[in-house]
PDB file of N, CA and C in Angstrom:
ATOM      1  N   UNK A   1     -13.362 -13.495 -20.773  1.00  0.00           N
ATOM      2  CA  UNK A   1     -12.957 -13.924 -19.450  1.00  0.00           C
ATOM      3  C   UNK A   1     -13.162 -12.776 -18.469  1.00  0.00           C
ATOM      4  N   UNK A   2     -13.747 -13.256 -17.136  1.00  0.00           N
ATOM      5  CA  UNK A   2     -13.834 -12.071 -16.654  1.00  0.00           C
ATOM      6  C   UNK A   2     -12.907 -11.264 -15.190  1.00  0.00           C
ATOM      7  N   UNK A   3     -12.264 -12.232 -15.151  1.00  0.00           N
ATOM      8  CA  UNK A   3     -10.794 -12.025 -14.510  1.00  0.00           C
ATOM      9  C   UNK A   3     -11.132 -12.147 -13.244  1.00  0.00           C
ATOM     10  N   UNK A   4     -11.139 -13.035 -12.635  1.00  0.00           N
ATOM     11  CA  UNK A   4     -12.424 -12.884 -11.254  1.00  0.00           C
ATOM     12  C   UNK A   4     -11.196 -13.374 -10.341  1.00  0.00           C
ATOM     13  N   UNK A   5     -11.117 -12.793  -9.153  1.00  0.00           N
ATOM     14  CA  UNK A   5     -10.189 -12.842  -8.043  1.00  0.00           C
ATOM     15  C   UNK A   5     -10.315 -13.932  -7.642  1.00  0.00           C
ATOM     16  N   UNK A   6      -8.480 -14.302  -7.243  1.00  0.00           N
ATOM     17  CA  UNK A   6      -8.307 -15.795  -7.021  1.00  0.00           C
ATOM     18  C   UNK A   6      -8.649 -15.953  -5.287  1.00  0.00           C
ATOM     19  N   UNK A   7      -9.591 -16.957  -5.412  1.00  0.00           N
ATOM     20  CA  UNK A   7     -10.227 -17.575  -3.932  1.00  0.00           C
ATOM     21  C   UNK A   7      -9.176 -18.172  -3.029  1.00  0.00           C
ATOM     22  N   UNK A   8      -7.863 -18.447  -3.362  1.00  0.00           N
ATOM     23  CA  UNK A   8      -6.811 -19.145  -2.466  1.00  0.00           C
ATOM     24  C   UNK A   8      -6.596 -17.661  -1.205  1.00  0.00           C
ATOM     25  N   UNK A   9      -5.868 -18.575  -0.473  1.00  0.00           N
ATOM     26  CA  UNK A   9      -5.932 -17.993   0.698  1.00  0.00           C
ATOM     27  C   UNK A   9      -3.979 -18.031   0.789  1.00  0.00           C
ATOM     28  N   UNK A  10      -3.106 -19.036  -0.269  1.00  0.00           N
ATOM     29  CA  UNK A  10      -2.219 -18.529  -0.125  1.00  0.00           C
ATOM     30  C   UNK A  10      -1.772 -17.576  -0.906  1.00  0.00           C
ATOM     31  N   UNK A  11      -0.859 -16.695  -0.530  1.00  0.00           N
ATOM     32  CA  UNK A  11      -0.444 -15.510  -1.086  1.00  0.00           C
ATOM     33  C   UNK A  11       0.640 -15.705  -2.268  1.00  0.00           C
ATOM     34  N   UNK A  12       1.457 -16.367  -2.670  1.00  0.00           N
ATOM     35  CA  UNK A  12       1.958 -17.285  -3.345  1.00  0.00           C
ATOM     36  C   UNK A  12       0.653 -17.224  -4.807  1.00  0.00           C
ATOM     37  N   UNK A  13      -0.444 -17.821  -4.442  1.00  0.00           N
ATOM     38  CA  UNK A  13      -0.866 -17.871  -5.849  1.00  0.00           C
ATOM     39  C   UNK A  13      -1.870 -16.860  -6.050  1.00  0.00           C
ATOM     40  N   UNK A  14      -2.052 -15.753  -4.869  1.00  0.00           N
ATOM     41  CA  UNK A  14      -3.053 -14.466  -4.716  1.00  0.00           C
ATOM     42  C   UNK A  14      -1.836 -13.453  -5.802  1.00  0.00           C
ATOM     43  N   UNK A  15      -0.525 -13.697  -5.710  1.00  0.00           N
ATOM     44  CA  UNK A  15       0.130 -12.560  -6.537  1.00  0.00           C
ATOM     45  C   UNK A  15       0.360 -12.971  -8.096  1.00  0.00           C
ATOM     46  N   UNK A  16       0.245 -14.366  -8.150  1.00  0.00           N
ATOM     47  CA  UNK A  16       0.353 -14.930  -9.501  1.00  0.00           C
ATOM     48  C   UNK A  16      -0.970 -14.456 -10.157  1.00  0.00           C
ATOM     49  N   UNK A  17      -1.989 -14.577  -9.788  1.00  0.00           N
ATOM     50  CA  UNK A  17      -3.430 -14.381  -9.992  1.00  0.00           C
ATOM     51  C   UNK A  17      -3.212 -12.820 -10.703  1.00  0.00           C
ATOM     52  N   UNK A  18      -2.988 -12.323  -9.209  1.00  0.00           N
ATOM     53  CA  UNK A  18      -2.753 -10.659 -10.302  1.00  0.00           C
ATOM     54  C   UNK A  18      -1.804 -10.440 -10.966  1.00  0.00           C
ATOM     55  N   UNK A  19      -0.675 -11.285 -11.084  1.00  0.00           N
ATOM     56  CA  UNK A  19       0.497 -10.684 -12.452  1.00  0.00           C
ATOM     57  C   UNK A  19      -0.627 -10.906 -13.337  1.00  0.00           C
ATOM     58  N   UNK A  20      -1.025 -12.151 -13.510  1.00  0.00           N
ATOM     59  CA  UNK A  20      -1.952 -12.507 -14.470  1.00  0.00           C
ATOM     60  C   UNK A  20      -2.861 -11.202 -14.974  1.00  0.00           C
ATOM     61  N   UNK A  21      -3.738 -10.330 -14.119  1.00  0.00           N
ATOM     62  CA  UNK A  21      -4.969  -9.886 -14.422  1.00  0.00           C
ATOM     63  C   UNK A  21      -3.962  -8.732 -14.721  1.00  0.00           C
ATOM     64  N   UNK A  22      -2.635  -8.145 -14.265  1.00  0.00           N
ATOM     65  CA  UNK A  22      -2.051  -7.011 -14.501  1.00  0.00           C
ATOM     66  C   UNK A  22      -1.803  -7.252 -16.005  1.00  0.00           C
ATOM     67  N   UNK A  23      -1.299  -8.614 -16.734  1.00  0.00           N
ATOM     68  CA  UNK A  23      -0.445  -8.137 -17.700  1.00  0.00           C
ATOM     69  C   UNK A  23      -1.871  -8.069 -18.352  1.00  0.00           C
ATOM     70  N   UNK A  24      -3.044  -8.479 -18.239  1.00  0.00           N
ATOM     71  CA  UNK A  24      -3.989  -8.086 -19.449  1.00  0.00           C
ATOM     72  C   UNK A  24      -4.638  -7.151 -18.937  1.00  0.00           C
ATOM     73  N   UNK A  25      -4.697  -6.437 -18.424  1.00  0.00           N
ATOM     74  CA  UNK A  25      -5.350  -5.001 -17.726  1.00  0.00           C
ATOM     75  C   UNK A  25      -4.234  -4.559 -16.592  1.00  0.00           C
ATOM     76  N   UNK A  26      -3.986  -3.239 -17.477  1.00  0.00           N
ATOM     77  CA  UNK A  26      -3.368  -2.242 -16.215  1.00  0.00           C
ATOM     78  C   UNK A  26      -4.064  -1.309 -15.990  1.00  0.00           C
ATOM     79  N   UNK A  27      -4.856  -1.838 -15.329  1.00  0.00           N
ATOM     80  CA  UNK A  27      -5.646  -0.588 -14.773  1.00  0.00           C
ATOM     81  C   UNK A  27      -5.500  -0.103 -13.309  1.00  0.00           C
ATOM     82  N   UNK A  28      -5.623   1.201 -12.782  1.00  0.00           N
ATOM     83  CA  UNK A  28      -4.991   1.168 -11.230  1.00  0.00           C
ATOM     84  C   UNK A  28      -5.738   0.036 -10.323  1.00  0.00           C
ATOM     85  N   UNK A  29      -7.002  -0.260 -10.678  1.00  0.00           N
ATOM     86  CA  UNK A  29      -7.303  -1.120  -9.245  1.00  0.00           C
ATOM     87  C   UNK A  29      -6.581  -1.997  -9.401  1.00  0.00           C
ATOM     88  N   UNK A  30      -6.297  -2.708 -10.330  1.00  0.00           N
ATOM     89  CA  UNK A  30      -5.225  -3.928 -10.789  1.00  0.00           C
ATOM     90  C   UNK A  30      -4.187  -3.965  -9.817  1.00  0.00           C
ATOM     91  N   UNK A  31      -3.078  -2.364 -10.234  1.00  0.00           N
ATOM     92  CA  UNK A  31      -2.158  -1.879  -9.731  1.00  0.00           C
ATOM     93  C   UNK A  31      -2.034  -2.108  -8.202  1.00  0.00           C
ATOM     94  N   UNK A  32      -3.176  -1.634  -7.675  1.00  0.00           N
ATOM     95  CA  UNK A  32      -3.639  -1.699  -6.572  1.00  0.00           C
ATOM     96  C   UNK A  32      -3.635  -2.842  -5.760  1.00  0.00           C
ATOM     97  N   UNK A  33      -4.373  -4.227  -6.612  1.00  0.00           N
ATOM     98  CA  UNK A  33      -4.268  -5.236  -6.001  1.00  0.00           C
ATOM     99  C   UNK A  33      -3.055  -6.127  -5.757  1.00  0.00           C
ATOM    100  N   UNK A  34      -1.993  -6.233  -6.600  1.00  0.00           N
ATOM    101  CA  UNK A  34      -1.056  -6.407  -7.048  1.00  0.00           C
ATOM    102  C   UNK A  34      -0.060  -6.036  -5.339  1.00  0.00           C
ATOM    103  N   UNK A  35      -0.329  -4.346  -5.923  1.00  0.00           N
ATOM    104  CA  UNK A  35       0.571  -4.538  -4.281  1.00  0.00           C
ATOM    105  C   UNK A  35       0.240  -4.955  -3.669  1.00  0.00           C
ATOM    106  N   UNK A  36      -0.984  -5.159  -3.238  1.00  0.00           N
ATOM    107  CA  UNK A  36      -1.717  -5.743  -2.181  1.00  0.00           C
ATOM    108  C   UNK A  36      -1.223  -7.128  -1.798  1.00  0.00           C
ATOM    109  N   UNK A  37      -1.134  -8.232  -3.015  1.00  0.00           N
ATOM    110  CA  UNK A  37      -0.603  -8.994  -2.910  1.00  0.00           C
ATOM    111  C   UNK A  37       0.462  -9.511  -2.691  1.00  0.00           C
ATOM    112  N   UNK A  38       1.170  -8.608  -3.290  1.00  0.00           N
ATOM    113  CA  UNK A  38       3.101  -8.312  -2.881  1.00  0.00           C
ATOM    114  C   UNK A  38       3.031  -8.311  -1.741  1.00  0.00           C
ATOM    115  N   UNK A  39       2.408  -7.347  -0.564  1.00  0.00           N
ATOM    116  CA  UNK A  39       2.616  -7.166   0.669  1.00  0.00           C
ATOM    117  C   UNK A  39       2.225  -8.513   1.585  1.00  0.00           C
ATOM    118  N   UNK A  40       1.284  -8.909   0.807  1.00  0.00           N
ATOM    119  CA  UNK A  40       0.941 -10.404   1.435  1.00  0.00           C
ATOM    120  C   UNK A  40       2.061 -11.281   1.671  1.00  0.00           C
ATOM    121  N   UNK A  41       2.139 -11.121   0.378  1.00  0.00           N
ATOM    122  CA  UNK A  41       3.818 -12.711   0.270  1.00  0.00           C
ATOM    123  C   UNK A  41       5.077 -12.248   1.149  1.00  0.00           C
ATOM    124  N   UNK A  42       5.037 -10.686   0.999  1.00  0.00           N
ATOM    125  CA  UNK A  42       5.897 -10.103   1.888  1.00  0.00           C
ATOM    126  C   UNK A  42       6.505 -10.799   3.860  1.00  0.00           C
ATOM    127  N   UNK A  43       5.131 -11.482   3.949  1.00  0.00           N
ATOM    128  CA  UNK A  43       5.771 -12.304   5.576  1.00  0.00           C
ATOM    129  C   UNK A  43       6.566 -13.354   5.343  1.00  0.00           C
ATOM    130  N   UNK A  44       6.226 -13.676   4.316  1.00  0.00           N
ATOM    131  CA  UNK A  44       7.169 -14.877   3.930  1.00  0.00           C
ATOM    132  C   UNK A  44       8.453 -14.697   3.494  1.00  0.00           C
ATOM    133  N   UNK A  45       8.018 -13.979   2.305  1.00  0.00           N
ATOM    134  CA  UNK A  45       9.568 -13.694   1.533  1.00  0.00           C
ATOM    135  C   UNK A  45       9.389 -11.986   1.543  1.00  0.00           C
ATOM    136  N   UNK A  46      10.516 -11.556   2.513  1.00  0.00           N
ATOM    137  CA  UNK A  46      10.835  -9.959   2.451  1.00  0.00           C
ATOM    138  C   UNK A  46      10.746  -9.079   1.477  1.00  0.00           C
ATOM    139  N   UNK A  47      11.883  -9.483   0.568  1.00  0.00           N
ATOM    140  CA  UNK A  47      11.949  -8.680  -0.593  1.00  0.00           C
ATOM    141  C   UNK A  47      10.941  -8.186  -1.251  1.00  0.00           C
ATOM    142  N   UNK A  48       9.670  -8.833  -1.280  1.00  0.00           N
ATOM    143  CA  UNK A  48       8.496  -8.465  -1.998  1.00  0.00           C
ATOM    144  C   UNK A  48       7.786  -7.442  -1.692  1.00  0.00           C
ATOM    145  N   UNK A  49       8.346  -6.953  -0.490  1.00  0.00           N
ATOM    146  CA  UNK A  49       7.816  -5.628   0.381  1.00  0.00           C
ATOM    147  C   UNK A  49       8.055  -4.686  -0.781  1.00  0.00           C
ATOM    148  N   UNK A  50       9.553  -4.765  -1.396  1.00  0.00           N
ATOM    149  CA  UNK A  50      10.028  -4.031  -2.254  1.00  0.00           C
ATOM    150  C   UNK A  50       9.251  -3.510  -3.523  1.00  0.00           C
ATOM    151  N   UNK A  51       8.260  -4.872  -4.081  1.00  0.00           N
ATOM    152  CA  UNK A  51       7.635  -4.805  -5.367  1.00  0.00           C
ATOM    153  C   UNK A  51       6.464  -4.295  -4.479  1.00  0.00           C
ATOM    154  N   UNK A  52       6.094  -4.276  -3.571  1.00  0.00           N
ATOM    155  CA  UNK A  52       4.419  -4.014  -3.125  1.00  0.00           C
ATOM    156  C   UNK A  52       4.914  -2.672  -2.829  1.00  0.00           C
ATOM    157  N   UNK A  53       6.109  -2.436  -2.726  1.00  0.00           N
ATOM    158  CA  UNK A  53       6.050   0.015  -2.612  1.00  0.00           C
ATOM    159  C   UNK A  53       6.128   0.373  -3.957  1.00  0.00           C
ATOM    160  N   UNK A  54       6.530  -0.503  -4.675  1.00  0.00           N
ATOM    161  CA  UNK A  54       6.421  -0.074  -6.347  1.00  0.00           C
ATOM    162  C   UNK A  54       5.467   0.127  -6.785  1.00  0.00           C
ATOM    163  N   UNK A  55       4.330  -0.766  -6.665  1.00  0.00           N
ATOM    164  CA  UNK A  55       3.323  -0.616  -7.509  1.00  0.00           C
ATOM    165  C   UNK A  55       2.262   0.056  -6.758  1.00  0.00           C
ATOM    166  N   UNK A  56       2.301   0.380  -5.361  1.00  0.00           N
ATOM    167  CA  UNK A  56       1.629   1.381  -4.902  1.00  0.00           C
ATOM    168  C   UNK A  56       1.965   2.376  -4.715  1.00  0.00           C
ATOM    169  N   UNK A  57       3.156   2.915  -5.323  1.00  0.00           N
ATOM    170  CA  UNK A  57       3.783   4.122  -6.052  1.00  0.00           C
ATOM    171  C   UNK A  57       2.973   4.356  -7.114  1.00  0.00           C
ATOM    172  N   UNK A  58       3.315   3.443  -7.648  1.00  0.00           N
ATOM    173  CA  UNK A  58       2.832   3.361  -9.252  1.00  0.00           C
ATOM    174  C   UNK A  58       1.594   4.065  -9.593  1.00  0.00           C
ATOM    175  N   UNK A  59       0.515   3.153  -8.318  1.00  0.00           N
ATOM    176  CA  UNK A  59      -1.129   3.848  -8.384  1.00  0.00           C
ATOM    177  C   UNK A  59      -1.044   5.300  -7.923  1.00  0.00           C
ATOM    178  N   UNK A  60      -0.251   5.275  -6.817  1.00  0.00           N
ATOM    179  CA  UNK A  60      -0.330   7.079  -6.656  1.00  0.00           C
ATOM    180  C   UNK A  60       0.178   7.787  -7.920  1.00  0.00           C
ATOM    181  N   UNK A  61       0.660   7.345  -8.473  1.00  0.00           N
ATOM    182  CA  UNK A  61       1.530   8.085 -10.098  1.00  0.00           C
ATOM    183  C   UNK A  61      -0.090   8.183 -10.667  1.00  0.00           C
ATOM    184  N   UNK A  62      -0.504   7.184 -10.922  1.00  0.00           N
ATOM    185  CA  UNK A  62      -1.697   7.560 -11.656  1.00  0.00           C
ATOM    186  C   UNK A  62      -2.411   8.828 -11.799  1.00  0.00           C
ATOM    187  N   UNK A  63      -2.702   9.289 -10.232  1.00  0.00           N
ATOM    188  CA  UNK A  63      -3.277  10.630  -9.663  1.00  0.00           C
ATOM    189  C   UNK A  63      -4.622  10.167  -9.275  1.00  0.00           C
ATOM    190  N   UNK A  64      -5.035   8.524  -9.131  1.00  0.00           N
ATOM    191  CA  UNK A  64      -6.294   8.217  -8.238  1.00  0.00           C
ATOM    192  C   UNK A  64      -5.905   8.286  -6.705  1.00  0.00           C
ATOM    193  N   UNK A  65      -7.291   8.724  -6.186  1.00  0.00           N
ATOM    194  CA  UNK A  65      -6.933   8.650  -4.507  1.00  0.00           C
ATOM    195  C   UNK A  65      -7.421   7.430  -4.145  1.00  0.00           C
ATOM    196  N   UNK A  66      -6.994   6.603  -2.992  1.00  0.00           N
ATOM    197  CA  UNK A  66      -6.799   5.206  -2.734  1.00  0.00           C
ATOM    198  C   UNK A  66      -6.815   5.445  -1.373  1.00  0.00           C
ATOM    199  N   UNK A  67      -8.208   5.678  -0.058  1.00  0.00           N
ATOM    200  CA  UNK A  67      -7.561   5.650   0.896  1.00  0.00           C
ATOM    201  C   UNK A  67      -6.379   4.376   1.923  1.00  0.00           C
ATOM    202  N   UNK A  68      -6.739   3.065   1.006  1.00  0.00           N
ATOM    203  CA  UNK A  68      -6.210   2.340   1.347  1.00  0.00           C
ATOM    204  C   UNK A  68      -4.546   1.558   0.960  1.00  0.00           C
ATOM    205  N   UNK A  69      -4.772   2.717   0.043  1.00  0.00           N
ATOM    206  CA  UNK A  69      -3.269   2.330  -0.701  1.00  0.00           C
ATOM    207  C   UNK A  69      -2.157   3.795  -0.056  1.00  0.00           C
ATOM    208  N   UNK A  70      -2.945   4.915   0.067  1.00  0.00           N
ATOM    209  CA  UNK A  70      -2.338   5.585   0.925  1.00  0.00           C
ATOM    210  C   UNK A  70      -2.016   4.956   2.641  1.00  0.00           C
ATOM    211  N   UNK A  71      -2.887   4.338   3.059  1.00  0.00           N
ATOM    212  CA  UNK A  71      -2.106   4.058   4.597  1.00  0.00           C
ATOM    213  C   UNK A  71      -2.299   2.777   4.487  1.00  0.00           C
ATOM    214  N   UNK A  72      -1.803   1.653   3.262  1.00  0.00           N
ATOM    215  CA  UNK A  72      -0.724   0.872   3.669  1.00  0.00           C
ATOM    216  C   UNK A  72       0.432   1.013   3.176  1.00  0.00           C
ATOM    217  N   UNK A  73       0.664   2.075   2.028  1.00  0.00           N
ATOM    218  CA  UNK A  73       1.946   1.995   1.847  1.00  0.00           C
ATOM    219  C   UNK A  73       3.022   3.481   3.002  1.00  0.00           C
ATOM    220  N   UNK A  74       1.706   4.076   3.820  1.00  0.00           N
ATOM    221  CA  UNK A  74       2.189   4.899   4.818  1.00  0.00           C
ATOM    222  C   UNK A  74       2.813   3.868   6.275  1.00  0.00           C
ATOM    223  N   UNK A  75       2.001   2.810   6.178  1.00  0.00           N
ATOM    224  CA  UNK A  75       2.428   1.792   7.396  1.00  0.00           C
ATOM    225  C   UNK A  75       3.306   0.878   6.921  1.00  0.00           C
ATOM    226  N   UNK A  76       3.850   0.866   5.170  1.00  0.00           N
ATOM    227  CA  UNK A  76       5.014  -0.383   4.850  1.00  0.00           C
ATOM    228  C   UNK A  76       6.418   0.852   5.614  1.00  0.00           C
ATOM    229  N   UNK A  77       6.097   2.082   4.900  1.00  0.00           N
ATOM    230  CA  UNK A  77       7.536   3.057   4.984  1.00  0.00           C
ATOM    231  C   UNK A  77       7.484   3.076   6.502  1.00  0.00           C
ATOM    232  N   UNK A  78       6.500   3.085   7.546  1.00  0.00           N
ATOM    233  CA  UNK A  78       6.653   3.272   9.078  1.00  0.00           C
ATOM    234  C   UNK A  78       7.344   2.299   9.297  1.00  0.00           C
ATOM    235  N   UNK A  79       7.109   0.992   9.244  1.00  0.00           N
ATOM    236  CA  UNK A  79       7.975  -0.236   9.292  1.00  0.00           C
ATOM    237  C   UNK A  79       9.251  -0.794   8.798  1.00  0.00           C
ATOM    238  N   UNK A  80       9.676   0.577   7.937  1.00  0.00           N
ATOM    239  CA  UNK A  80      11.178   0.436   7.501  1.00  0.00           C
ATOM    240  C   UNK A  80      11.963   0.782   7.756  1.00  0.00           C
ATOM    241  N   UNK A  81      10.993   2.563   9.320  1.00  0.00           N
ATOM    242  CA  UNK A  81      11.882   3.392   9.677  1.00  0.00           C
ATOM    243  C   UNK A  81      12.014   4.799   8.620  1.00  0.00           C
ATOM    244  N   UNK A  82      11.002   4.464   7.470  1.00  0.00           N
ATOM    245  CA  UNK A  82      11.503   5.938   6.915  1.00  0.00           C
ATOM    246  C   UNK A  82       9.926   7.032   6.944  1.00  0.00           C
ATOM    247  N   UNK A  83       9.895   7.588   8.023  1.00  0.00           N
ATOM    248  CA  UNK A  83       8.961   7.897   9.009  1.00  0.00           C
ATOM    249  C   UNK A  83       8.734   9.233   8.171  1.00  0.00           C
ATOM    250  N   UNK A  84       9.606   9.871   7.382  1.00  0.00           N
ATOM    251  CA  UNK A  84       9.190  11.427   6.613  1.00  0.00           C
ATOM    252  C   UNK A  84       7.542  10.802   5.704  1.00  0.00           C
ATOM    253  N   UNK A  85       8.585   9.826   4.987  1.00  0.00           N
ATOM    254  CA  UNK A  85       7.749   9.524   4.004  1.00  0.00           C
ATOM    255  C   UNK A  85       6.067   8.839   3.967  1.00  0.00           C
ATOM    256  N   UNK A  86       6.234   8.316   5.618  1.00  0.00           N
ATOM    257  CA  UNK A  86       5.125   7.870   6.035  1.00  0.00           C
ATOM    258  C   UNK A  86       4.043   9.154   6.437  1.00  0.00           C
ATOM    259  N   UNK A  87       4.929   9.808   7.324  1.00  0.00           N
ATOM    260  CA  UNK A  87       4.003  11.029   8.054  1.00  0.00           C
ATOM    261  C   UNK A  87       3.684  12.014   6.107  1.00  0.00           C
ATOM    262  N   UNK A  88       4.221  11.615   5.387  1.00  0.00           N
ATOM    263  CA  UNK A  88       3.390  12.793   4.243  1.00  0.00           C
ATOM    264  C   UNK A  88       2.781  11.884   3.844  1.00  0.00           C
ATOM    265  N   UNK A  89       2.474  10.848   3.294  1.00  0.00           N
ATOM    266  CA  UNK A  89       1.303  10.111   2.871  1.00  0.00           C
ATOM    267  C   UNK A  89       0.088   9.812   3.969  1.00  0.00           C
ATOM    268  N   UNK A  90       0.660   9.796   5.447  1.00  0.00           N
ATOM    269  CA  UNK A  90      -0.801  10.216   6.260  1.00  0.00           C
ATOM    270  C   UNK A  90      -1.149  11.684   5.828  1.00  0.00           C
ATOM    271  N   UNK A  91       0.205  12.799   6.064  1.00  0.00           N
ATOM    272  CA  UNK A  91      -0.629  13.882   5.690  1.00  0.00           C
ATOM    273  C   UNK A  91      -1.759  14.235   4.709  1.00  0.00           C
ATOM    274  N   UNK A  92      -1.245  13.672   3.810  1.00  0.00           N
ATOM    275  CA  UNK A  92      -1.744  13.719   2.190  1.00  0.00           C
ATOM    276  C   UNK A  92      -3.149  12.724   2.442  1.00  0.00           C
ATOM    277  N   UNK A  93      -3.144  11.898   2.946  1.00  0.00           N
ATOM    278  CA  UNK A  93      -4.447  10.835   3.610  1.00  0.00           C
ATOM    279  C   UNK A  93      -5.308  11.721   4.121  1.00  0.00           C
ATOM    280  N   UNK A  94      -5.215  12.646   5.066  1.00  0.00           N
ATOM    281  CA  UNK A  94      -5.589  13.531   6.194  1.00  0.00           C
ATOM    282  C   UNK A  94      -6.156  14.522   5.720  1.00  0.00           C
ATOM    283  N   UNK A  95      -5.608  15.225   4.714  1.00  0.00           N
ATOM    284  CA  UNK A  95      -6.002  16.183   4.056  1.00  0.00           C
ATOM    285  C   UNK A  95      -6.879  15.687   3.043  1.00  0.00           C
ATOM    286  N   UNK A  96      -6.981  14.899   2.277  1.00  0.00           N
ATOM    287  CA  UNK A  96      -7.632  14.089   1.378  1.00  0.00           C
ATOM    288  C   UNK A  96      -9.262  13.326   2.010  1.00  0.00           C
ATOM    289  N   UNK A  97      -9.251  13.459   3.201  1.00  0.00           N
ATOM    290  CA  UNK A  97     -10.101  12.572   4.068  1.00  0.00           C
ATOM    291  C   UNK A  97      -9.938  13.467   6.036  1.00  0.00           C
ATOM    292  N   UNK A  98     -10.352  14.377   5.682  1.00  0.00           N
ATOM    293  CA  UNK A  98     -10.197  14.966   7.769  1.00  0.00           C
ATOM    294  C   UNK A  98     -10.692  14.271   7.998  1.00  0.00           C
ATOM    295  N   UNK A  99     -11.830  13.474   7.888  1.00  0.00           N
ATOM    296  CA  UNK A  99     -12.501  12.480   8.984  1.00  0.00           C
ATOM    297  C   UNK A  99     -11.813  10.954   9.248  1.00  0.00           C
ATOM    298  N   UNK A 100     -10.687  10.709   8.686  1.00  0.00           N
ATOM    299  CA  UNK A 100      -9.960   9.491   8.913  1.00  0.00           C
ATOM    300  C   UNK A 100      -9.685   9.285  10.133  1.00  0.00           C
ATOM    301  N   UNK A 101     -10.032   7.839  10.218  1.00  0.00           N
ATOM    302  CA  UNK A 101     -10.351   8.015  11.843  1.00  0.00           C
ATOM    303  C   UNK A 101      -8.264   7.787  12.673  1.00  0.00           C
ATOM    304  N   UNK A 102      -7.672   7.012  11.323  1.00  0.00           N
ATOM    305  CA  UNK A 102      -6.772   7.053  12.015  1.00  0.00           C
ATOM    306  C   UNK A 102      -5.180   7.844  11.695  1.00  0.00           C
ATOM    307  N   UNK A 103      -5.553   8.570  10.537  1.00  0.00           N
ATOM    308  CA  UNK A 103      -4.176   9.281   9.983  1.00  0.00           C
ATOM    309  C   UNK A 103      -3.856  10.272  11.114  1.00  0.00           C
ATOM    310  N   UNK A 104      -4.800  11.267  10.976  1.00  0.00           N
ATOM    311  CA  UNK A 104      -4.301  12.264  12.175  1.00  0.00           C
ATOM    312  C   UNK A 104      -3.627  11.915  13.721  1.00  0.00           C
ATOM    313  N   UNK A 105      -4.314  10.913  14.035  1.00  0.00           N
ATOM    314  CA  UNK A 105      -4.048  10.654  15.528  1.00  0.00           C
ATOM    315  C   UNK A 105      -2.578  10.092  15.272  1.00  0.00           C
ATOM    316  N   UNK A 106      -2.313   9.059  13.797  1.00  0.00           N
ATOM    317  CA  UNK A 106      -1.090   8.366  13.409  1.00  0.00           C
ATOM    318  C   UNK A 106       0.060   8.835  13.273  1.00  0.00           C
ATOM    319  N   UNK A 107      -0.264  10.947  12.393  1.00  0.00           N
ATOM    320  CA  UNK A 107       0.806  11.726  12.256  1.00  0.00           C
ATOM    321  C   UNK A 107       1.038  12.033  13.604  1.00  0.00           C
ATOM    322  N   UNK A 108       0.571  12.283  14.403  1.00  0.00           N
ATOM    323  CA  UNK A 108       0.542  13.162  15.811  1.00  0.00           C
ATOM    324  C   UNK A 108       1.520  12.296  16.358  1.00  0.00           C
ATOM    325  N   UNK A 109       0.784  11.281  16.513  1.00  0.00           N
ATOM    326  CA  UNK A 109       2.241  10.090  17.075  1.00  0.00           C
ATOM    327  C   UNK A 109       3.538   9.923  16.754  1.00  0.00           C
ATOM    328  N   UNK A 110       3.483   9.827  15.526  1.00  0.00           N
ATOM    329  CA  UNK A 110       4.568   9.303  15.189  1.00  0.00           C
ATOM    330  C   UNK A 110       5.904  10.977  14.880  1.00  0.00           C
ATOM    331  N   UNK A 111       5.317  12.277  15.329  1.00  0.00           N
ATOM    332  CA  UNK A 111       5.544  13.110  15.572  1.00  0.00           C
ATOM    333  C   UNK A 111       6.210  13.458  16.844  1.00  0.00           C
ATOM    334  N   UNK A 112       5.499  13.048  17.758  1.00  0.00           N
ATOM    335  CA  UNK A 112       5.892  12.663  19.325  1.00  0.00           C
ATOM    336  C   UNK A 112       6.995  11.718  19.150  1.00  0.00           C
ATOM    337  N   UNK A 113       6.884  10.518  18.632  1.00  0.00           N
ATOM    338  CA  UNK A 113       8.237   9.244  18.462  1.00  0.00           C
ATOM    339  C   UNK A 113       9.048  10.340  18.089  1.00  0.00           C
ATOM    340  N   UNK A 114       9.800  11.006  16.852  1.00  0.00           N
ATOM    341  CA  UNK A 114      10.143  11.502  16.182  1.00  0.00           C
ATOM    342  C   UNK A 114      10.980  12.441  17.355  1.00  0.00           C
ATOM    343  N   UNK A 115       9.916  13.301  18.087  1.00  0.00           N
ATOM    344  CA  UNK A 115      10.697  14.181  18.949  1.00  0.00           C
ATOM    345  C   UNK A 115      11.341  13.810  20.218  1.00  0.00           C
ATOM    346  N   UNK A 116      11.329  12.607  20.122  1.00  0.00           N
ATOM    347  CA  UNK A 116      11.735  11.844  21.902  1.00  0.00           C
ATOM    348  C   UNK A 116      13.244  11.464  21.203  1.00  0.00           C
ATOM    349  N   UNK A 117      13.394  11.113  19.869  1.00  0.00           N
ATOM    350  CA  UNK A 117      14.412  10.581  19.768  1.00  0.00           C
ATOM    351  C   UNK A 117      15.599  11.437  19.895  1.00  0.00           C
TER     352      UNK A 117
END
């Protein structure tokens, strides 16, 4: 079988799809998609925000670099308010990638927010 990504467009059966491909391959892109999908279902049902910082924890545990798993799980923690943790995973983005077109300009900002308050 070759585990081929589910074509639905709802998110509901985009995260079932990957429990699926997770429990027979854990591999980080898996990991990866997984949150991905969590964060999806996340507009609907909140809590799932919760499982989509887990498992894109998880991939950073690995020790693969992900520029995209670094700044969305830098823009889930901006959106929760826990702004340390965001501005070091842009850092860590930034440093990992200087030419990102949007970490730097993102830390800078949200640096400025930070000091107005």
């Amino acid at each position: 079988s070759l585990g081929l990504p589910s074509m639905s467009s709802d998110p509901h059966k985009q995260l079932i799809a990957q429990a699926k491909r997770l429990g027979k391959n854990a591999e980080p892109k898996v990991i990866a998609e997984i949150a991905a999908a969590a964060q999806a279902m996340s507009v609907k049902v909140k809590p799932m925000i919760d499982i989509a910082i887990y498992y894109y924890e998880e991939f950073i545990a690995t020790g693969l670099f992900s520029e995209k798993v670094l700044w969305q799980l830098a823009q889930i923690y901006k959106d929760k308010g826990e702004l340390e943790r965001a501005i070091k995973l842009l850092r860590d983005l930034e440093r990992a990638q200087p030419q990102h077109h949007e970490a730097g300009r993102t830390i800078h900002g949200r640096l400025q927010d930070a000091a107005r308050l």
